[in-house]
C-alpha atoms as a PDB file:
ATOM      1  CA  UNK A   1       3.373 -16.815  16.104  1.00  0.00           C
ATOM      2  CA  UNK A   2       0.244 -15.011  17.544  1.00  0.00           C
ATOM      3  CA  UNK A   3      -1.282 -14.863  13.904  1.00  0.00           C
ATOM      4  CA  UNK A   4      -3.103 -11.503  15.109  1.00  0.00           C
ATOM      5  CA  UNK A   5      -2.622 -10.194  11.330  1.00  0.00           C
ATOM      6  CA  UNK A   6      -3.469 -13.144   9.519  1.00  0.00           C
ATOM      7  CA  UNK A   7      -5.274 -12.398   6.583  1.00  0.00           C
ATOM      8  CA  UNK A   8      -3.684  -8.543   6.413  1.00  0.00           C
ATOM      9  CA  UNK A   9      -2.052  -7.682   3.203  1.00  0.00           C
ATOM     10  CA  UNK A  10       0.089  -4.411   4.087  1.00  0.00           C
ATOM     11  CA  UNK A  11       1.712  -2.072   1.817  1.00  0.00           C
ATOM     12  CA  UNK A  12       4.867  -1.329   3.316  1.00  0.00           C
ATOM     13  CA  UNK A  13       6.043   2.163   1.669  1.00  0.00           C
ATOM     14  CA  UNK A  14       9.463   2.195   3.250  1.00  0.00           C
ATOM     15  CA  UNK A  15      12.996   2.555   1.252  1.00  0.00           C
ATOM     16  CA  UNK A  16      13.996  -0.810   0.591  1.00  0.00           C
ATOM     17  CA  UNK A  17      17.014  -1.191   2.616  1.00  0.00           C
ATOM     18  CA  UNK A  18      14.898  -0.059   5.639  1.00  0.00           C
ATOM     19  CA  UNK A  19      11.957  -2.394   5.318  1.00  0.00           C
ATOM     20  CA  UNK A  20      13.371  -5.983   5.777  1.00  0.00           C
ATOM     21  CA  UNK A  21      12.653  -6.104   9.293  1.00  0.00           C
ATOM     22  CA  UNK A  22       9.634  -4.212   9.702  1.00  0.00           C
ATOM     23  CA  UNK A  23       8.260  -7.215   6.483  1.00  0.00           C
ATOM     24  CA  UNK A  24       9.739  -9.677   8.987  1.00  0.00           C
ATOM     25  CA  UNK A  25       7.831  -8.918  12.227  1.00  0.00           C
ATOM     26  CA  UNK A  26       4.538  -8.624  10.007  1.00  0.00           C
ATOM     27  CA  UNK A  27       5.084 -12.180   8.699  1.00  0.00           C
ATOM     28  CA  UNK A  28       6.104 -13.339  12.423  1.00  0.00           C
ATOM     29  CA  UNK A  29       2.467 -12.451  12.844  1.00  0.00           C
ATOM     30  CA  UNK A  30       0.569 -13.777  10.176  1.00  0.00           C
ATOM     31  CA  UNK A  31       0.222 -10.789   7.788  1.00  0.00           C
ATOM     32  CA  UNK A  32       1.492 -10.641   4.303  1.00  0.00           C
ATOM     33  CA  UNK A  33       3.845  -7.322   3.557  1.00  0.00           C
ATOM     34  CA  UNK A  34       4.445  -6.189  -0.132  1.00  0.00           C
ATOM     35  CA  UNK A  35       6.801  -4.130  -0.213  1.00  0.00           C
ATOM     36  CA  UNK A  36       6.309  -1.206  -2.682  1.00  0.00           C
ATOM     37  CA  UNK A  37       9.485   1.283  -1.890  1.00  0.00           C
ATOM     38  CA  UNK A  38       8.016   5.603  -2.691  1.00  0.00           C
ATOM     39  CA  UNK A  39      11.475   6.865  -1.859  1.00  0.00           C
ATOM     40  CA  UNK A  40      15.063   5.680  -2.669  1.00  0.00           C
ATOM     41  CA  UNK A  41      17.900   7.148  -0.511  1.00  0.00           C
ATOM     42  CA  UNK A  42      21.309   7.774  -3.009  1.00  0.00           C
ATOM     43  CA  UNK A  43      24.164   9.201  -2.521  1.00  0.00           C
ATOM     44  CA  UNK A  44      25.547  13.176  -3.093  1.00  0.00           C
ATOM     45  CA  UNK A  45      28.478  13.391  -5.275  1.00  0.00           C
ATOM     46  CA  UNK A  46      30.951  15.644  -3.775  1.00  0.00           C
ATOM     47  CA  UNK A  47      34.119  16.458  -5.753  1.00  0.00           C
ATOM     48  CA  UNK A  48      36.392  15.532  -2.760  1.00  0.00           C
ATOM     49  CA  UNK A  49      34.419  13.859  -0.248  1.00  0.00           C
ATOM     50  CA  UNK A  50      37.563  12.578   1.967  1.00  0.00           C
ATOM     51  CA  UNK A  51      38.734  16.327   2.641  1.00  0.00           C
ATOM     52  CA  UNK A  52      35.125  18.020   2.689  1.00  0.00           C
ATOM     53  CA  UNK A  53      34.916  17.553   6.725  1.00  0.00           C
ATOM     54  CA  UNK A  54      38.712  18.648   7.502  1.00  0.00           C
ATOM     55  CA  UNK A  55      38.244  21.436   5.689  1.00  0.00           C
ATOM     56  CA  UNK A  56      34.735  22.853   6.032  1.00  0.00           C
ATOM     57  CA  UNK A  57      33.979  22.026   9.758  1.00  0.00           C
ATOM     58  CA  UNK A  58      37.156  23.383  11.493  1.00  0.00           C
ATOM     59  CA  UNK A  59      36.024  23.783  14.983  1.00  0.00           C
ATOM     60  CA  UNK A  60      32.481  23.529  14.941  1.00  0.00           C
ATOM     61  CA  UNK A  61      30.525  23.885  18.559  1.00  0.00           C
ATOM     62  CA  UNK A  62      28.025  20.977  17.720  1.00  0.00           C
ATOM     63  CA  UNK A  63      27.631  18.367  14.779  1.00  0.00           C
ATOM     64  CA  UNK A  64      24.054  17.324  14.446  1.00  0.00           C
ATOM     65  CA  UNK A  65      23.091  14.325  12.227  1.00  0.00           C
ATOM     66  CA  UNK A  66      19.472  14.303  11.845  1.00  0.00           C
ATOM     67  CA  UNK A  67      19.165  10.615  10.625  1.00  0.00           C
ATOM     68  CA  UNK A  68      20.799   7.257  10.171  1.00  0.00           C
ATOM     69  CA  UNK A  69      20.658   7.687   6.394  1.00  0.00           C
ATOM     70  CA  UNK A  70      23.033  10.837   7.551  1.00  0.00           C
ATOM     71  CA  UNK A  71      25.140   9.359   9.367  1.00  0.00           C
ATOM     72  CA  UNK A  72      25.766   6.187   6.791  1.00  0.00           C
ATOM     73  CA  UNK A  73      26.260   8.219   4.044  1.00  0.00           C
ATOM     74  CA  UNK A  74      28.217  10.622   5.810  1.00  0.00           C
ATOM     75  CA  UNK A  75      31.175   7.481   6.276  1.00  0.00           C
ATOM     76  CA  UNK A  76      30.764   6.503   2.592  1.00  0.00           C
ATOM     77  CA  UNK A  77      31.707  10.416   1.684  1.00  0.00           C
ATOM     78  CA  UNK A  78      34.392  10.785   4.205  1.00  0.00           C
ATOM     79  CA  UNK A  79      36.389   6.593   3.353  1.00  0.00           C
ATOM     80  CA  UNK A  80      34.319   5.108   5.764  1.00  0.00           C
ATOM     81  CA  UNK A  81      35.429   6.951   9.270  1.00  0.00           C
ATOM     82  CA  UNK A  82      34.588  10.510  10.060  1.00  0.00           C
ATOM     83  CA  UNK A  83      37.313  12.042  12.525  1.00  0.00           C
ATOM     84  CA  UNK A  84      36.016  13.314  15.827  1.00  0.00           C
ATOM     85  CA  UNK A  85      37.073  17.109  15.087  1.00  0.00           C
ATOM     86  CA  UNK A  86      38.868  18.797  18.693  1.00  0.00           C
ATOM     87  CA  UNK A  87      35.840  20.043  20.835  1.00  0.00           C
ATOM     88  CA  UNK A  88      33.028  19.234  18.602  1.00  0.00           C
ATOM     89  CA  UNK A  89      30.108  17.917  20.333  1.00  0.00           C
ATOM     90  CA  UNK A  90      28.031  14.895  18.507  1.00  0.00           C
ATOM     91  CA  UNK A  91      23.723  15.194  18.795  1.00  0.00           C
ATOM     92  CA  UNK A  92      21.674  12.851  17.142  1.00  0.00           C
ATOM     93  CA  UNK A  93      18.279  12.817  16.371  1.00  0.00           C
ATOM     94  CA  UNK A  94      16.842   9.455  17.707  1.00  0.00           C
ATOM     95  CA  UNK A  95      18.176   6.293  19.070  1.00  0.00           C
ATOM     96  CA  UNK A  96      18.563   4.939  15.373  1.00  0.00           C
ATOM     97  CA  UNK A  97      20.695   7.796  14.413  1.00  0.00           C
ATOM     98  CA  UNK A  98      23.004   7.794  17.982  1.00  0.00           C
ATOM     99  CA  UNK A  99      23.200   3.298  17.304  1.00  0.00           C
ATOM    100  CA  UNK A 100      24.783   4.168  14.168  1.00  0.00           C
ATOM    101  CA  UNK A 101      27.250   6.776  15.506  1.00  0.00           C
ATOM    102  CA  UNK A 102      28.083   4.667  18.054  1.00  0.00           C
ATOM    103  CA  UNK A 103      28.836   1.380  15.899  1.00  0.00           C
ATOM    104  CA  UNK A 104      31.054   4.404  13.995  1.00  0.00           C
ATOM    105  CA  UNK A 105      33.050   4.831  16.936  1.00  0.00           C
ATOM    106  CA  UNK A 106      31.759   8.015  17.985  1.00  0.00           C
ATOM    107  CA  UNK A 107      30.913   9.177  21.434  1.00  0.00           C
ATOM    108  CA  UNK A 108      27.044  11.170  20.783  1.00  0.00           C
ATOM    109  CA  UNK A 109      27.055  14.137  23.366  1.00  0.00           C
ATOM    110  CA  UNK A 110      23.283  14.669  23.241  1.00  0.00           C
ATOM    111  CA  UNK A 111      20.090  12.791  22.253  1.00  0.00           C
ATOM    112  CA  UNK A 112      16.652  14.227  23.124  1.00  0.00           C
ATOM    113  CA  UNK A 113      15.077  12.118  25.671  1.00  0.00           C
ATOM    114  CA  UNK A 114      11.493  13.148  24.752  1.00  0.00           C
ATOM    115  CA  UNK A 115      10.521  12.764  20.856  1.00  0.00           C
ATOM    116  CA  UNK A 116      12.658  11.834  17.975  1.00  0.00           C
ATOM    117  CA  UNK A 117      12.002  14.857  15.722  1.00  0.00           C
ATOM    118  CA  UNK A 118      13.926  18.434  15.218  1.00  0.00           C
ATOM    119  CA  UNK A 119      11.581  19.543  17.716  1.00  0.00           C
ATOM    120  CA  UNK A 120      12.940  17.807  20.446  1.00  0.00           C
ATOM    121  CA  UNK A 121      16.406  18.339  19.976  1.00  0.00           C
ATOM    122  CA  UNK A 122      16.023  21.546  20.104  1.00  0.00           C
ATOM    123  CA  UNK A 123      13.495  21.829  23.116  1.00  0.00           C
ATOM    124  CA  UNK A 124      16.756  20.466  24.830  1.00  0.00           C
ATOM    125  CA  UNK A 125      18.647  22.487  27.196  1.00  0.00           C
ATOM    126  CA  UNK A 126      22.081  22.445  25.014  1.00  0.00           C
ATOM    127  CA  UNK A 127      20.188  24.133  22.445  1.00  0.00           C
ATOM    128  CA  UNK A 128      18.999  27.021  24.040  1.00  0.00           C
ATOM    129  CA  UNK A 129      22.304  29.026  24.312  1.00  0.00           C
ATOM    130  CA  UNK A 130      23.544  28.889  21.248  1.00  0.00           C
ATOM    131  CA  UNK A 131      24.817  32.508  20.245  1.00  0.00           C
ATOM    132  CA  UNK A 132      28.033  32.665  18.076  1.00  0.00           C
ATOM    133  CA  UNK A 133      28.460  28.448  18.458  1.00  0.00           C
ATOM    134  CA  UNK A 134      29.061  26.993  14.640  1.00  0.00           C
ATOM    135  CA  UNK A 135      26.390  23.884  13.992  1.00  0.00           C
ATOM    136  CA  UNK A 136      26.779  21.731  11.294  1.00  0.00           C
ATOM    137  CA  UNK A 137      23.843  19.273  10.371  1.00  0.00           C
ATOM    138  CA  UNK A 138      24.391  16.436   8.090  1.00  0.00           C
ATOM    139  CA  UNK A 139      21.248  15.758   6.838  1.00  0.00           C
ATOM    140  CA  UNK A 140      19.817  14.998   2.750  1.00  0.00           C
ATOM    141  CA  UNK A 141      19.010  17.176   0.358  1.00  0.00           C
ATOM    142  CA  UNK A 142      15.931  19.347   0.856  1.00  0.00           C
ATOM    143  CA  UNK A 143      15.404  18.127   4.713  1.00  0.00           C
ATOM    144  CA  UNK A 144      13.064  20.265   6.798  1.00  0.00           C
ATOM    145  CA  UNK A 145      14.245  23.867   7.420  1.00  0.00           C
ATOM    146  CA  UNK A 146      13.082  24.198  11.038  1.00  0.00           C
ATOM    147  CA  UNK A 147      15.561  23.175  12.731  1.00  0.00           C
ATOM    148  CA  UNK A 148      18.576  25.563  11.370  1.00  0.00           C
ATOM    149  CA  UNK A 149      15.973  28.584  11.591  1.00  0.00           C
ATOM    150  CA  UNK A 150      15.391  28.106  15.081  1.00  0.00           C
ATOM    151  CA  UNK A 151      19.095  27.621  15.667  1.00  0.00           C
ATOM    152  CA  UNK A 152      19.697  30.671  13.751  1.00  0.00           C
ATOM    153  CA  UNK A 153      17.408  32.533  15.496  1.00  0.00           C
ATOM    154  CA  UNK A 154      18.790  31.613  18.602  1.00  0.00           C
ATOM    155  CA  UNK A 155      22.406  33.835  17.427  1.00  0.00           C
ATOM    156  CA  UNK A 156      23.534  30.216  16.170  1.00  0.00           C
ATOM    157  CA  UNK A 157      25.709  30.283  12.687  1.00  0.00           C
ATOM    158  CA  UNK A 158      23.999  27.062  11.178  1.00  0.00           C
ATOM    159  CA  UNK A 159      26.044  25.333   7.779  1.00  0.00           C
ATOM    160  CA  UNK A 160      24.699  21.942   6.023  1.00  0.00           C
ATOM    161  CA  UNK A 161      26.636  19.042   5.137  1.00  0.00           C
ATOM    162  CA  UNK A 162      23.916  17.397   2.742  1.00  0.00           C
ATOM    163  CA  UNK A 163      25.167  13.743   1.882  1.00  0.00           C
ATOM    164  CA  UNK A 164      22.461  12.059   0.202  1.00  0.00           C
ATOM    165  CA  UNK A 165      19.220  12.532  -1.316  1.00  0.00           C
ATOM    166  CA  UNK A 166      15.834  11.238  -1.995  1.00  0.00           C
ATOM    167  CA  UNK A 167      14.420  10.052  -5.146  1.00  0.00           C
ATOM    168  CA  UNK A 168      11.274   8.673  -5.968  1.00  0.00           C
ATOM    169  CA  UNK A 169      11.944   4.571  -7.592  1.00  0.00           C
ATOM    170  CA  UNK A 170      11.382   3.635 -11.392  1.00  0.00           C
ATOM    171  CA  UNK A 171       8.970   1.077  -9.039  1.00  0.00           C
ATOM    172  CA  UNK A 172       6.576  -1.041 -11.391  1.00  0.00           C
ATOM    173  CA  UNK A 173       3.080  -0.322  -9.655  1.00  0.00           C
ATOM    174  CA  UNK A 174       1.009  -3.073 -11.477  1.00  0.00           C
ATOM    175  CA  UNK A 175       1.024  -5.450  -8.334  1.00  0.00           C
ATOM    176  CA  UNK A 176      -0.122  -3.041  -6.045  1.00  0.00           C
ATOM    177  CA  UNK A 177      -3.221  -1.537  -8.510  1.00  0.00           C
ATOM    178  CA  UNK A 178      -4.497  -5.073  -8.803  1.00  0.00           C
ATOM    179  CA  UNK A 179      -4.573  -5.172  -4.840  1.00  0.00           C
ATOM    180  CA  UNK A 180      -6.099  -1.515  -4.644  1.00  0.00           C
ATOM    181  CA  UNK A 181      -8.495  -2.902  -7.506  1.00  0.00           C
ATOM    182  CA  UNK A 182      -9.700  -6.242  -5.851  1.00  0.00           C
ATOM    183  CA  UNK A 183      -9.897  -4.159  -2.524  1.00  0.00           C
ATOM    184  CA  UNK A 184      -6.967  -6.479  -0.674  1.00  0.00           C
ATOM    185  CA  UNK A 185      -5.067  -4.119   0.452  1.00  0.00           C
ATOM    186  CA  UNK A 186      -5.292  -4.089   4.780  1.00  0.00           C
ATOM    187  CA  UNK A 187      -3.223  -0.923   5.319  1.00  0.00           C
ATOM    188  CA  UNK A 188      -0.299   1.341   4.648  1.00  0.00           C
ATOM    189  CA  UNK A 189       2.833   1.756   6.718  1.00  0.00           C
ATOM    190  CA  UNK A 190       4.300   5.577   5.480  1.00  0.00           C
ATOM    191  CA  UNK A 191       7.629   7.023   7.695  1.00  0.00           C
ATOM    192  CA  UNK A 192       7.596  10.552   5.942  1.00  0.00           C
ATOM    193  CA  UNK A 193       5.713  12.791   3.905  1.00  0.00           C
ATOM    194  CA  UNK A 194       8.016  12.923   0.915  1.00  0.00           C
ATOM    195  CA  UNK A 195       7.118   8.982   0.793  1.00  0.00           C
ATOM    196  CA  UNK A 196       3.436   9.364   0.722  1.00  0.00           C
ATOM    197  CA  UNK A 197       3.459  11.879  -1.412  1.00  0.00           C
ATOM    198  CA  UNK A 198       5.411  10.241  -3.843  1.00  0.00           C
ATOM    199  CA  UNK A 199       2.927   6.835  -3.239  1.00  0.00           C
ATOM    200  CA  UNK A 200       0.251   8.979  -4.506  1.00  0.00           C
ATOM    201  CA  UNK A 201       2.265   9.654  -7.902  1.00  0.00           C
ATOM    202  CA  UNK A 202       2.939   6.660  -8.346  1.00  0.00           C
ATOM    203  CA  UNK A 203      -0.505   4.808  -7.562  1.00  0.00           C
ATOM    204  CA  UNK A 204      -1.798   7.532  -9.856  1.00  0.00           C
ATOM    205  CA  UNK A 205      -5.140   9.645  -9.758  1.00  0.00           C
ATOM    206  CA  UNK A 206      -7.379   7.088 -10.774  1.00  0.00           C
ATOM    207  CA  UNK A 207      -6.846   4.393  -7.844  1.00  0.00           C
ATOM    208  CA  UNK A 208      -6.119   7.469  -5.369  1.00  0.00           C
ATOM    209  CA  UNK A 209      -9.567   7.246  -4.057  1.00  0.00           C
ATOM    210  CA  UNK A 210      -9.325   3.345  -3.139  1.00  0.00           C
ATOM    211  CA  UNK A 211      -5.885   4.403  -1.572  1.00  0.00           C
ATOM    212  CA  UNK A 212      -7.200   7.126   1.068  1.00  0.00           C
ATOM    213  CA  UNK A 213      -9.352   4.870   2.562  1.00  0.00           C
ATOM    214  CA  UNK A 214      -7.058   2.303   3.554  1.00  0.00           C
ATOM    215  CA  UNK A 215      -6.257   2.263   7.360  1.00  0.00           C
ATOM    216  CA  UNK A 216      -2.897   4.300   7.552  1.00  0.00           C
ATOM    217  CA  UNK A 217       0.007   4.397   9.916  1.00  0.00           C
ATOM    218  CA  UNK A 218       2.276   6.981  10.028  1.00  0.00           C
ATOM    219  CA  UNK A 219       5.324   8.260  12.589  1.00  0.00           C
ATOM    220  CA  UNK A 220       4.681  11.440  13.367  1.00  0.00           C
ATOM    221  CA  UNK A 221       1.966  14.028  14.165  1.00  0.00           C
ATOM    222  CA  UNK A 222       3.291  16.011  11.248  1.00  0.00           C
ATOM    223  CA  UNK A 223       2.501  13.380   9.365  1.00  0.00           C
ATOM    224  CA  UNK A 224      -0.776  12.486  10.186  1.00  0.00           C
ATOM    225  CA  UNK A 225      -1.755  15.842   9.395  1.00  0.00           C
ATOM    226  CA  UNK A 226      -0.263  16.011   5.893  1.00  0.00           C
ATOM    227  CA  UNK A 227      -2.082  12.570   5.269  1.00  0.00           C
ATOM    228  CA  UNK A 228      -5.699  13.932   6.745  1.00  0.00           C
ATOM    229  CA  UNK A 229      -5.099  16.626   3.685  1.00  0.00           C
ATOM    230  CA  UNK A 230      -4.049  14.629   1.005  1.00  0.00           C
ATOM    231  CA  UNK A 231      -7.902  12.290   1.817  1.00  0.00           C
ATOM    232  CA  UNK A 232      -6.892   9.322   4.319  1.00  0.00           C
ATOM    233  CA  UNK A 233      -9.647   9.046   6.758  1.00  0.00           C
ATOM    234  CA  UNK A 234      -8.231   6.389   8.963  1.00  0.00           C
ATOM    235  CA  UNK A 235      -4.898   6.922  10.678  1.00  0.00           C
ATOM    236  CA  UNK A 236      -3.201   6.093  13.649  1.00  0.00           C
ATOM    237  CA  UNK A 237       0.255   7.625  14.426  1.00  0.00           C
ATOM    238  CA  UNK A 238       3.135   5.078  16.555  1.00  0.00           C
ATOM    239  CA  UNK A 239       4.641   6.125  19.909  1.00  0.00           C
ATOM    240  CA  UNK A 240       8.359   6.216  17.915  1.00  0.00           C
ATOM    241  CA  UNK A 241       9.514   5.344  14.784  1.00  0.00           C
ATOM    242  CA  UNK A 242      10.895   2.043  16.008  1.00  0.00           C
ATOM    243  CA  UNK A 243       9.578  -0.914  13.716  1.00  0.00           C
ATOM    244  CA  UNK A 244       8.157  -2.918  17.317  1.00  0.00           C
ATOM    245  CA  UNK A 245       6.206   0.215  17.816  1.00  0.00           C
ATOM    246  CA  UNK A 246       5.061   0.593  14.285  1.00  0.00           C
ATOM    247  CA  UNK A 247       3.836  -3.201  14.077  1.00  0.00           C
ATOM    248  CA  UNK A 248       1.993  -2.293  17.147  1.00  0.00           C
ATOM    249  CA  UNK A 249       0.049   0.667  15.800  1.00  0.00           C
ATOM    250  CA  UNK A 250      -0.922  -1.535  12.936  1.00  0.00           C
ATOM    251  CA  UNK A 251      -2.072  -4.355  14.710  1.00  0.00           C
ATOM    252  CA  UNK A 252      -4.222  -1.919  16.887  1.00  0.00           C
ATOM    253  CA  UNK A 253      -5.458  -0.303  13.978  1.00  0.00           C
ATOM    254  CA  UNK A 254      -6.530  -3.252  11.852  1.00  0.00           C
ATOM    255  CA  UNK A 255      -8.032  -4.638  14.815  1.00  0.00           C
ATOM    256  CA  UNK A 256     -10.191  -2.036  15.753  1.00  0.00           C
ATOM    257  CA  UNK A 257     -12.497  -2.765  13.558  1.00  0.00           C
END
């Protein structure tokens, strides 16, 4: 143990069953996560799940799964195996989302090799010839729009399969205010911008000042920006949303000092 965050109390905003690991490296060195999960990730009732693939996706061109999340709750929908439709292609969006496909037993055509973000897969060269192909994205409810617009715009004739969605936690706060309070808190680990959003609801408008001005690390560009508007002042953004990478931006940041 290297210790290099010992004495860092970090507020680890993550859905729970996604921050066990991320809590574990931070302990491996020294620092103390509390885990306070913004977002939970639930399932989409769908009157007849087991069918809804068979008979809605046909003979797609491409299946894109823009998540993990997507790709799990896609199998719970579908009995736990989704059948590799004839001639459908597989993308993922990031290595976490094609290791989860994989594990599924399916074969993923294309992954971006630069970035981890709808951007990327569609800067990709399978994506820019896409008149009169059928894409369906699995994906949650209210996901970004860019993606299928682009697609769309590109002659593409884009459908959603939306199998879960995110909620914001009945989460009792009271731990976390005494922290922001006593000034304990070392920074913020945030992995979208529904989750921070939802972090400042539920700190509430009275601590929201103490909260901006804790060192904040986010996964994306996107949002780092969002962040800089809702107030935080000190932010550092990882090189992928891998947890290794995130423990590294934090470490940098909280050591900068």
């Amino acid at each position: 143990m290297n210790n290099v965050l010992k004495g860092a109390t970090i507020l680890v905003a993550r859905p729970a069953h996604q921050a066990a690991y991320l809590c574990q490296l931070i302990e491996q060195q020294g620092g103390t996560p509390v885990r306070f999960p913004t977002l939970e990730i639930v399932g989409v009732d769908n009157e007849n799940p087991a069918t809804f693939v068979h008979d809605n996706l046909s003979n797609p061109h491409w299946l894109i799964f823009t998540s993990a999340n997507a790709v799990n709750f896609a199998l719970k929908a579908n009995g736990g195996k989704i059948v590799r439709l004839n001639g459908a292609q597989i993308a993922a969006i990031g290595k976490a989302t094609a290791k989860e496909l994989e594990v599924a037993g399916l074969q993923v055509t294309m992954i971006p090799k630069d970035g981890y973000d709808s951007e990327a897969l569609l800067a990709m060269p399978e994506m820019q010839h896409v008149n009169g192909q059928d894409i369906w994205i699995v994906r949650g409810q209210g996901g970004r729009e860019e993606l299928a617009n682009v697609l769309r715009n590109r002659g593409a004739k884009v459908e959603y399969w939306e199998v879960y969605q995110r909620v914001m936690p009945n989460f009792d706060n009271a731990y976390v205010l005494a922290l922001l309070k006593e000034n304990r808190l070392s920074g913020i680990v945030i992995t979208s911008c529904e989750a921070l959003q939802n972090l400042m609801k539920m700190i509430g408008e009275s601590y929201q000042g103490c909260l901006v001005a804790i060192p904040l690390v986010v996964i994306s560009e996107r949002i780092s920006d969002f962040a800089a508007k809702m107030g935080f002042m000190r932010i550092a953004v990882t090189e992928n949303p891998s947890d290794p990478a995130i423990l590294n931006t934090l470490i940098g940041l909280i050591n900068e000092e």
